[in-house]
PDB file of N, CA and C in Angstrom:
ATOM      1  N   UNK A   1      49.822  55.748   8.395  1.00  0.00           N
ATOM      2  CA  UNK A   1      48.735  55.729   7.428  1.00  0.00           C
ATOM      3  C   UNK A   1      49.290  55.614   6.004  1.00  0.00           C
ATOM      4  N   UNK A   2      50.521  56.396   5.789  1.00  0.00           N
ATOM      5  CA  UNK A   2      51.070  56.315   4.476  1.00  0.00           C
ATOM      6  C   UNK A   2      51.498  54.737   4.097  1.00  0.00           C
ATOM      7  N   UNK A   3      51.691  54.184   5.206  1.00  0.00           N
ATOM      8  CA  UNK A   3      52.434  52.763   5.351  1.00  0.00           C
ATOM      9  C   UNK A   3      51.385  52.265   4.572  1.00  0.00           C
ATOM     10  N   UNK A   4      50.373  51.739   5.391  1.00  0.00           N
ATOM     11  CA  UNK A   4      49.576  51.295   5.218  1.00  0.00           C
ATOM     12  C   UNK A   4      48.800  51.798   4.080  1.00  0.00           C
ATOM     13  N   UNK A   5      48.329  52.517   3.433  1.00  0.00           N
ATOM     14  CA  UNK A   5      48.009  53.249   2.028  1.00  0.00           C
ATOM     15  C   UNK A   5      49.085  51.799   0.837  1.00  0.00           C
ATOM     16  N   UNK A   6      50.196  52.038   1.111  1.00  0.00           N
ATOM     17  CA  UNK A   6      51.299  51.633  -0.072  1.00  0.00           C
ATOM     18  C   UNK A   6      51.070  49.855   0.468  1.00  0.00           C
ATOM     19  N   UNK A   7      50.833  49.526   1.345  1.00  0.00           N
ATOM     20  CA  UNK A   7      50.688  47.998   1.485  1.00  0.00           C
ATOM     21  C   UNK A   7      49.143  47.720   0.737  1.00  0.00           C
ATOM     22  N   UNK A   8      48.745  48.419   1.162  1.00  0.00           N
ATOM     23  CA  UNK A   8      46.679  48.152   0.245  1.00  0.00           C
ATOM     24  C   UNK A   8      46.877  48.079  -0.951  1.00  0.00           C
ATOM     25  N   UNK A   9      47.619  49.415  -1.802  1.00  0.00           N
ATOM     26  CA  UNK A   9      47.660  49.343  -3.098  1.00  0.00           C
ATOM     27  C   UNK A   9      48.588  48.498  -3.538  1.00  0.00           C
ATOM     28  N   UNK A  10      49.914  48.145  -3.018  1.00  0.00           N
ATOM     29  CA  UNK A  10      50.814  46.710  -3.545  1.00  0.00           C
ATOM     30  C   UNK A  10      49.763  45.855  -3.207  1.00  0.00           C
ATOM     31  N   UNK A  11      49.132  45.241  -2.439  1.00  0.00           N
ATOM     32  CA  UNK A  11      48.490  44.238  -2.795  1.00  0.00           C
ATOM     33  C   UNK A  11      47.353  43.548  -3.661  1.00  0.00           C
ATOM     34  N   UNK A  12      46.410  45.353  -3.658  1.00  0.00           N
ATOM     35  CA  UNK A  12      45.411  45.147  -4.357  1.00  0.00           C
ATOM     36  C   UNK A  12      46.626  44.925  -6.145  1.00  0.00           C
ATOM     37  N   UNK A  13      47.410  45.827  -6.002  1.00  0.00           N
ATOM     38  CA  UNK A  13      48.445  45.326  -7.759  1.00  0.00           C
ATOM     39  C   UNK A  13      48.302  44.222  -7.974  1.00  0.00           C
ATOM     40  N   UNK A  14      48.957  43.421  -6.902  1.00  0.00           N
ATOM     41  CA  UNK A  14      49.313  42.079  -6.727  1.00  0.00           C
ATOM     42  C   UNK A  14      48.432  40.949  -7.201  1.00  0.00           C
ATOM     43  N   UNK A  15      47.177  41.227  -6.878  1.00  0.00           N
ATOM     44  CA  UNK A  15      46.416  40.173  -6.651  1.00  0.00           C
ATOM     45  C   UNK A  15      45.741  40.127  -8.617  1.00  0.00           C
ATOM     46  N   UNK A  16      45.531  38.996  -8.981  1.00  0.00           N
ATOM     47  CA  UNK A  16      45.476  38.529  -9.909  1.00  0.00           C
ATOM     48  C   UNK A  16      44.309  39.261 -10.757  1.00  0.00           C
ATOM     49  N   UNK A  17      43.945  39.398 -11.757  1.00  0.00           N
ATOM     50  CA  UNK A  17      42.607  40.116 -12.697  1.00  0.00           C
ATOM     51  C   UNK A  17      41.645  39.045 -12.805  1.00  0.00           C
ATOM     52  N   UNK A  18      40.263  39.933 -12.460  1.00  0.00           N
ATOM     53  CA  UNK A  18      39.084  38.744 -12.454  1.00  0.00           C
ATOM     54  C   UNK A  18      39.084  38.390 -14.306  1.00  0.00           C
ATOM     55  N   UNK A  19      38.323  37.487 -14.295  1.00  0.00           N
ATOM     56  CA  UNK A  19      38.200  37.304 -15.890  1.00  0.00           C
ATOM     57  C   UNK A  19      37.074  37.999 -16.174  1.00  0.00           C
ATOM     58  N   UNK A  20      37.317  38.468 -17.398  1.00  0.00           N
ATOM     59  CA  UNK A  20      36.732  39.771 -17.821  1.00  0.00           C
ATOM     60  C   UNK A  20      35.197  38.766 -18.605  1.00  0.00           C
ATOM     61  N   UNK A  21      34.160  39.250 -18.358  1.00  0.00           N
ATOM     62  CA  UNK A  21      32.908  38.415 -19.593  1.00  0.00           C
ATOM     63  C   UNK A  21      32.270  39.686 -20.435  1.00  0.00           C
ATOM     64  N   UNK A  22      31.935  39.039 -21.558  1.00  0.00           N
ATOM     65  CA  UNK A  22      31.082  39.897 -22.176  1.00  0.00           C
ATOM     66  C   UNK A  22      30.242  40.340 -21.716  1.00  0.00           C
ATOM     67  N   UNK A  23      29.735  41.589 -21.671  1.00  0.00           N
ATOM     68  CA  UNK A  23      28.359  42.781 -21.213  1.00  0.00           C
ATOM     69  C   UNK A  23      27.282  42.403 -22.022  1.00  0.00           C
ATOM     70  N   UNK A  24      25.710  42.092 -21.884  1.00  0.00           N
ATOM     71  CA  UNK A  24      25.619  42.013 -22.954  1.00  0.00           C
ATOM     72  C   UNK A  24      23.783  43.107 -22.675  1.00  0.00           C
ATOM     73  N   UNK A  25      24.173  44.162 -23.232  1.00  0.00           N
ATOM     74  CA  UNK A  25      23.161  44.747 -23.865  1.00  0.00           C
ATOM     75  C   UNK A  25      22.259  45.201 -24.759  1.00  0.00           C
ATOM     76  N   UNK A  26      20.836  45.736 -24.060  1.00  0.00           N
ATOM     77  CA  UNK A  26      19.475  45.906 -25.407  1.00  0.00           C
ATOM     78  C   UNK A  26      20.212  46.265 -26.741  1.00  0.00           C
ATOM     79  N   UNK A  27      19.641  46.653 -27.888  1.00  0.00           N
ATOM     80  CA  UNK A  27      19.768  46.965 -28.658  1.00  0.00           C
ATOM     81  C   UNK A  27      19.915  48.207 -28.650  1.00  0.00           C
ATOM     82  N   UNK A  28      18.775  49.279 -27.677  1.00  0.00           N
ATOM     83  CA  UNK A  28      18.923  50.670 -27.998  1.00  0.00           C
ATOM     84  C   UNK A  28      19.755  51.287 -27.508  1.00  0.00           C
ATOM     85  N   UNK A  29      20.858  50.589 -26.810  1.00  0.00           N
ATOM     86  CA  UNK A  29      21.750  50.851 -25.415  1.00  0.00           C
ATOM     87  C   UNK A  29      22.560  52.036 -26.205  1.00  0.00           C
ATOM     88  N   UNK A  30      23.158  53.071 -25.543  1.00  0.00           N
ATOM     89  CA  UNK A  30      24.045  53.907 -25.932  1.00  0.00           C
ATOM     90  C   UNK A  30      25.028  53.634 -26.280  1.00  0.00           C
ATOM     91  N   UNK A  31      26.068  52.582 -25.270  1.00  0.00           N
ATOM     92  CA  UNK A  31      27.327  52.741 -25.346  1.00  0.00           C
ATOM     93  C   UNK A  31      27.310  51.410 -26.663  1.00  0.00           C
ATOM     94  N   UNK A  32      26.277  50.578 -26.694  1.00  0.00           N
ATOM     95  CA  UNK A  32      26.338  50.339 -28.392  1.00  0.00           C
ATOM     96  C   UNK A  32      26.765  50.384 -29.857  1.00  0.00           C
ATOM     97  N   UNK A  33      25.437  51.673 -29.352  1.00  0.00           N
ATOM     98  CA  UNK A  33      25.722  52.825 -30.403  1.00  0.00           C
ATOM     99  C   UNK A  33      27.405  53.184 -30.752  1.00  0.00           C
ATOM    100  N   UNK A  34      27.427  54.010 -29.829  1.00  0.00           N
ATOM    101  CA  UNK A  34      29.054  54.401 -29.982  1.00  0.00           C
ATOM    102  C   UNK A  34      30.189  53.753 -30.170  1.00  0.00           C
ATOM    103  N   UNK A  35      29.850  52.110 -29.854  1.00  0.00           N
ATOM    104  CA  UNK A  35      30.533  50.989 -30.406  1.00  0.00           C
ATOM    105  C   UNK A  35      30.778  50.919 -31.717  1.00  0.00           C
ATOM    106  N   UNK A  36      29.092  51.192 -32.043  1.00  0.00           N
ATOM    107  CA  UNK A  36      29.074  50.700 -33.576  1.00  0.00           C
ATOM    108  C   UNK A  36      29.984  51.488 -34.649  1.00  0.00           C
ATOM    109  N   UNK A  37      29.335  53.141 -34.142  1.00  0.00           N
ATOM    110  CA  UNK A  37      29.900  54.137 -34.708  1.00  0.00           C
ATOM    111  C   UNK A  37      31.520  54.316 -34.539  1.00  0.00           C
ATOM    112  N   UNK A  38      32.126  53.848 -33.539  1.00  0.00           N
ATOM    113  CA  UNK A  38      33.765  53.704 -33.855  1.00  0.00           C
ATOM    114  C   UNK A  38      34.099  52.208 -34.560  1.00  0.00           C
ATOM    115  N   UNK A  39      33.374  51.323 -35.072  1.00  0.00           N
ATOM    116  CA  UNK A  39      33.738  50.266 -35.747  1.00  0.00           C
ATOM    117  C   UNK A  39      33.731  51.207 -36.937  1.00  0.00           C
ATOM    118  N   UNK A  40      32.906  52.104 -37.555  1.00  0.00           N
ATOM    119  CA  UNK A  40      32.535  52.280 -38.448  1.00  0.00           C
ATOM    120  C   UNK A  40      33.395  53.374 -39.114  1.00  0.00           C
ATOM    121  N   UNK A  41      34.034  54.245 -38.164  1.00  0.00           N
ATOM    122  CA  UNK A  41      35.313  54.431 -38.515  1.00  0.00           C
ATOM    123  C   UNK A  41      36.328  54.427 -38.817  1.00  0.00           C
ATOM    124  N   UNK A  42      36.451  53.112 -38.236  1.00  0.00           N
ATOM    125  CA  UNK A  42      37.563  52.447 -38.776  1.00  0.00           C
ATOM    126  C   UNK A  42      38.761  51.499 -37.621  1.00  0.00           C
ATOM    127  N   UNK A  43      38.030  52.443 -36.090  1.00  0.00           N
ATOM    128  CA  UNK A  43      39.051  51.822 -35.000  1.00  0.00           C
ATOM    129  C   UNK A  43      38.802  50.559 -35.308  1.00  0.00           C
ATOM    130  N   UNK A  44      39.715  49.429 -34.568  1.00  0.00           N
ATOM    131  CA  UNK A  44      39.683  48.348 -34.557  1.00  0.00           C
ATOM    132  C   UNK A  44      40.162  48.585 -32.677  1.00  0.00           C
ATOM    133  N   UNK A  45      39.692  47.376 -32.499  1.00  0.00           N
ATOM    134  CA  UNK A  45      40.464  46.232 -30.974  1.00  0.00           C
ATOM    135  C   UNK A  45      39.155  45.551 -30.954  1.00  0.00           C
ATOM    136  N   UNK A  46      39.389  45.475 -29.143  1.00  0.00           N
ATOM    137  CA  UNK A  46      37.930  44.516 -28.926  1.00  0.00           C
ATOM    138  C   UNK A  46      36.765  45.381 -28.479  1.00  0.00           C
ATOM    139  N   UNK A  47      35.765  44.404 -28.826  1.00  0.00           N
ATOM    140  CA  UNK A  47      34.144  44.995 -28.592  1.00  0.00           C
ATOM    141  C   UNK A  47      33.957  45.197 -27.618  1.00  0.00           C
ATOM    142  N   UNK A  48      33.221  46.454 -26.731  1.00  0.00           N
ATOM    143  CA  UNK A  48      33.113  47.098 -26.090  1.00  0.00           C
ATOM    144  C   UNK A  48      31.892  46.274 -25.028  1.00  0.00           C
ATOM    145  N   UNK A  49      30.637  46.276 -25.993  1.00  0.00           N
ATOM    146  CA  UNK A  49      29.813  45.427 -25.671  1.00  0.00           C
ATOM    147  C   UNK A  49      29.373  44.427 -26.807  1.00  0.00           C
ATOM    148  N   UNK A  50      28.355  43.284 -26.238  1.00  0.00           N
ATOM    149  CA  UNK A  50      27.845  42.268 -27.354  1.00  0.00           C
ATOM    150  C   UNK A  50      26.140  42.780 -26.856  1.00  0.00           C
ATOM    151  N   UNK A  51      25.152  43.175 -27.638  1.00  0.00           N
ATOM    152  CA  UNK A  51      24.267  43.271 -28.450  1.00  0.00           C
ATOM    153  C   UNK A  51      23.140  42.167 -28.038  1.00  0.00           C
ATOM    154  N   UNK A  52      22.183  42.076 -27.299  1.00  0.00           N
ATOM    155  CA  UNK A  52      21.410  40.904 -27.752  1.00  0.00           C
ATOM    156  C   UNK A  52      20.442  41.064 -28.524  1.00  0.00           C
ATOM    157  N   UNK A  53      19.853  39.771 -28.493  1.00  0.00           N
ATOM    158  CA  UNK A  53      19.157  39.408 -29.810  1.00  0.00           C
ATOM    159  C   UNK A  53      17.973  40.131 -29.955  1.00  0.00           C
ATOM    160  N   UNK A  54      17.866  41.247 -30.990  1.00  0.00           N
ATOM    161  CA  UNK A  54      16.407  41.788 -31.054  1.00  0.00           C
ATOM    162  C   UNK A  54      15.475  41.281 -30.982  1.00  0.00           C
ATOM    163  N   UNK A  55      14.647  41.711 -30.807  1.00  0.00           N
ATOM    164  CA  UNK A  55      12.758  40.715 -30.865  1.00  0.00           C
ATOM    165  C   UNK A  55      12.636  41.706 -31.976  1.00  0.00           C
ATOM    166  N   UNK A  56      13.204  42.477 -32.827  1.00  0.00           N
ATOM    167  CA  UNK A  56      12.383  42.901 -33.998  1.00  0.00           C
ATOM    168  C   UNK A  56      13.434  43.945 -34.613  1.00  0.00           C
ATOM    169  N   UNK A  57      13.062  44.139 -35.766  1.00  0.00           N
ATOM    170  CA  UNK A  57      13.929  44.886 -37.046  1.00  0.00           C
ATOM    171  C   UNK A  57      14.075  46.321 -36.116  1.00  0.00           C
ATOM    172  N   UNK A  58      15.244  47.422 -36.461  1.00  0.00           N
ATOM    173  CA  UNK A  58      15.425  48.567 -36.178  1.00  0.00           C
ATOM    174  C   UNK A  58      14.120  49.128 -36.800  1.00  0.00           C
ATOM    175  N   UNK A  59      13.990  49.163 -37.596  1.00  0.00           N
ATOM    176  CA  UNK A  59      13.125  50.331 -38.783  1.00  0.00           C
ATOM    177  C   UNK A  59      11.629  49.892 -38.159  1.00  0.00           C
ATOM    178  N   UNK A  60      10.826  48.371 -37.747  1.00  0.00           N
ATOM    179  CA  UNK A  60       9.687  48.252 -37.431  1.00  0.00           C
ATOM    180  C   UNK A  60       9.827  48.903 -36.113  1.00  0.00           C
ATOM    181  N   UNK A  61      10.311  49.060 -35.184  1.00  0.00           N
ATOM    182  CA  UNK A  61      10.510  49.929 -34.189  1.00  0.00           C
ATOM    183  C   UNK A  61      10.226  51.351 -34.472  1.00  0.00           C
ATOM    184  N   UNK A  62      11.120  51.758 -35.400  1.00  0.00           N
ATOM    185  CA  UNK A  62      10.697  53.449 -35.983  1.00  0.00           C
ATOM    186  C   UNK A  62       9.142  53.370 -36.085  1.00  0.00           C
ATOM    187  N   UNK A  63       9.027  52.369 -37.081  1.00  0.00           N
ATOM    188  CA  UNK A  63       7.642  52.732 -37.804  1.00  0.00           C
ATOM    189  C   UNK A  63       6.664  52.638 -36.632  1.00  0.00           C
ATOM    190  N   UNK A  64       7.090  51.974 -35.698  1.00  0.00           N
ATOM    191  CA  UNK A  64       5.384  51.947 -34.095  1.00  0.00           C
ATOM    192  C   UNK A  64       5.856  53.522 -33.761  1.00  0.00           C
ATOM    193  N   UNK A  65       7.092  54.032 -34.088  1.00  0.00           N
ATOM    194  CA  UNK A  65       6.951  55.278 -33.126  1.00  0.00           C
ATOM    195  C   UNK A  65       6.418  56.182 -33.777  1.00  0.00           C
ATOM    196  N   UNK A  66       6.859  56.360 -35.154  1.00  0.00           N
ATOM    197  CA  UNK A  66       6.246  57.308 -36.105  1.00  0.00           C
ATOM    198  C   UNK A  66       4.534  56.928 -36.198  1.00  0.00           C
ATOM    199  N   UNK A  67       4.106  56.095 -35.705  1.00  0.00           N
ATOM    200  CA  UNK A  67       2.553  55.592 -36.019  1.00  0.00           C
ATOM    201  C   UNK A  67       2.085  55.986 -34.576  1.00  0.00           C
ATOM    202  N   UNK A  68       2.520  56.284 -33.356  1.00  0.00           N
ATOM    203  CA  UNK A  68       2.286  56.416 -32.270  1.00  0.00           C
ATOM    204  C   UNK A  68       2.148  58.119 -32.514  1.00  0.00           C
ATOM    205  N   UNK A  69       3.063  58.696 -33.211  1.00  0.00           N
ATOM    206  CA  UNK A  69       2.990  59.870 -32.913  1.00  0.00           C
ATOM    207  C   UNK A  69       1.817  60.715 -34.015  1.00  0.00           C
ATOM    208  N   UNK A  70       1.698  59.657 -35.006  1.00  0.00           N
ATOM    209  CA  UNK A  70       0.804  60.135 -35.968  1.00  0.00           C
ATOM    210  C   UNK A  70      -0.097  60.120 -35.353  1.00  0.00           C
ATOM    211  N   UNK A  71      -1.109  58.847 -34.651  1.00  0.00           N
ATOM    212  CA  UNK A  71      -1.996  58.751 -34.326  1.00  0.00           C
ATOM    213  C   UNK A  71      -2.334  59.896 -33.173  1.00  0.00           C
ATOM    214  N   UNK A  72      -1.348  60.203 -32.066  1.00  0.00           N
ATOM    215  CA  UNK A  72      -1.345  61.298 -31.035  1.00  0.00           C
ATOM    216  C   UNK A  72      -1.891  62.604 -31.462  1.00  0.00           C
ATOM    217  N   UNK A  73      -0.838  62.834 -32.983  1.00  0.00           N
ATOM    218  CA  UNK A  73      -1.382  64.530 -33.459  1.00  0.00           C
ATOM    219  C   UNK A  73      -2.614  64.199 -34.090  1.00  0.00           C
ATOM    220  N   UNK A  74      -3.254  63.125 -34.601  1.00  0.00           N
ATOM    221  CA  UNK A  74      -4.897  63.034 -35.362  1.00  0.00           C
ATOM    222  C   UNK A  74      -5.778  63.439 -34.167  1.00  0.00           C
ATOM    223  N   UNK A  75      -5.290  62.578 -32.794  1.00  0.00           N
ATOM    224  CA  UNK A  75      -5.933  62.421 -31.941  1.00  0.00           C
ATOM    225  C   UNK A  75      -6.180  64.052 -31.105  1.00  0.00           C
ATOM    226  N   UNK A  76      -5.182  64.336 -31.361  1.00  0.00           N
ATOM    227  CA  UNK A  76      -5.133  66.144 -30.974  1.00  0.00           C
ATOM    228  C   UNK A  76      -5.998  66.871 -32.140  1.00  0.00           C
ATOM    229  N   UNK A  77      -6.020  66.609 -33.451  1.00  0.00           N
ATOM    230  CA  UNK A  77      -6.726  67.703 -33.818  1.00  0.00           C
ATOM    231  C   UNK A  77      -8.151  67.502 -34.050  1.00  0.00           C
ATOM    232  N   UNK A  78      -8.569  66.398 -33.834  1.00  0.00           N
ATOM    233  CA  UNK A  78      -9.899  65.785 -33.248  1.00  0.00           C
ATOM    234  C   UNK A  78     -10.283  66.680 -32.238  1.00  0.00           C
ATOM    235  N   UNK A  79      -9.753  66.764 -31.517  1.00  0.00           N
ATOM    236  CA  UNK A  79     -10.226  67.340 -30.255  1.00  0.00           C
ATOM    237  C   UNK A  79     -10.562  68.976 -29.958  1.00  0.00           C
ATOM    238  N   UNK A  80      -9.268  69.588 -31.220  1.00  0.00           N
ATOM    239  CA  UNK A  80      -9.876  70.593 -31.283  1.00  0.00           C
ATOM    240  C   UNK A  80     -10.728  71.752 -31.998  1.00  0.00           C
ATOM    241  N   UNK A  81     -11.095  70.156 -32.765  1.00  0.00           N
ATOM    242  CA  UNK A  81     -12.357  70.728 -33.736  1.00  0.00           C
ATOM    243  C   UNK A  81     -13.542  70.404 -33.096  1.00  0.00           C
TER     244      UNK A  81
END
């Protein structure tokens, strides 16, 4: 079994690296984020992931959520008057 263990892993060594492609995720994706935030530090190498193309600004995003939640608490104290 040990034999065989050390022949699997020499070969799997052996055998050549697939080619690597870009990942390419949402905008709100995490590991993104944490991309961004170690660019912003200062690491350098290569990008972790590539980003696709928003359908819309960061901040108009905020603003539907902050308007979602406004409207929720109006909608709550409506109710308990």
């Amino acid at each position: 079994m040990i034999l065989v263990s050390l022949v699997n892993w020499f070969v799997y060594a052996a055998l050549p690296e697939k080619a690597r492609q870009p990942l390419m995720l949402p905008v709100s994706s995490t590991i993104l984020r944490w991309n961004e935030i170690a660019c912003a530090l200062g690491h350098t190498g290569t990008q972790v992931a590539v980003q696709q193309p928003a359908s819309g600004f960061f901040l108009s995003d905020v603003e539907k959520v902050v308007e979602d939640v406004l409207t929720r608490n109006m909608k709550g104290r409506e109710s308990e008057s």
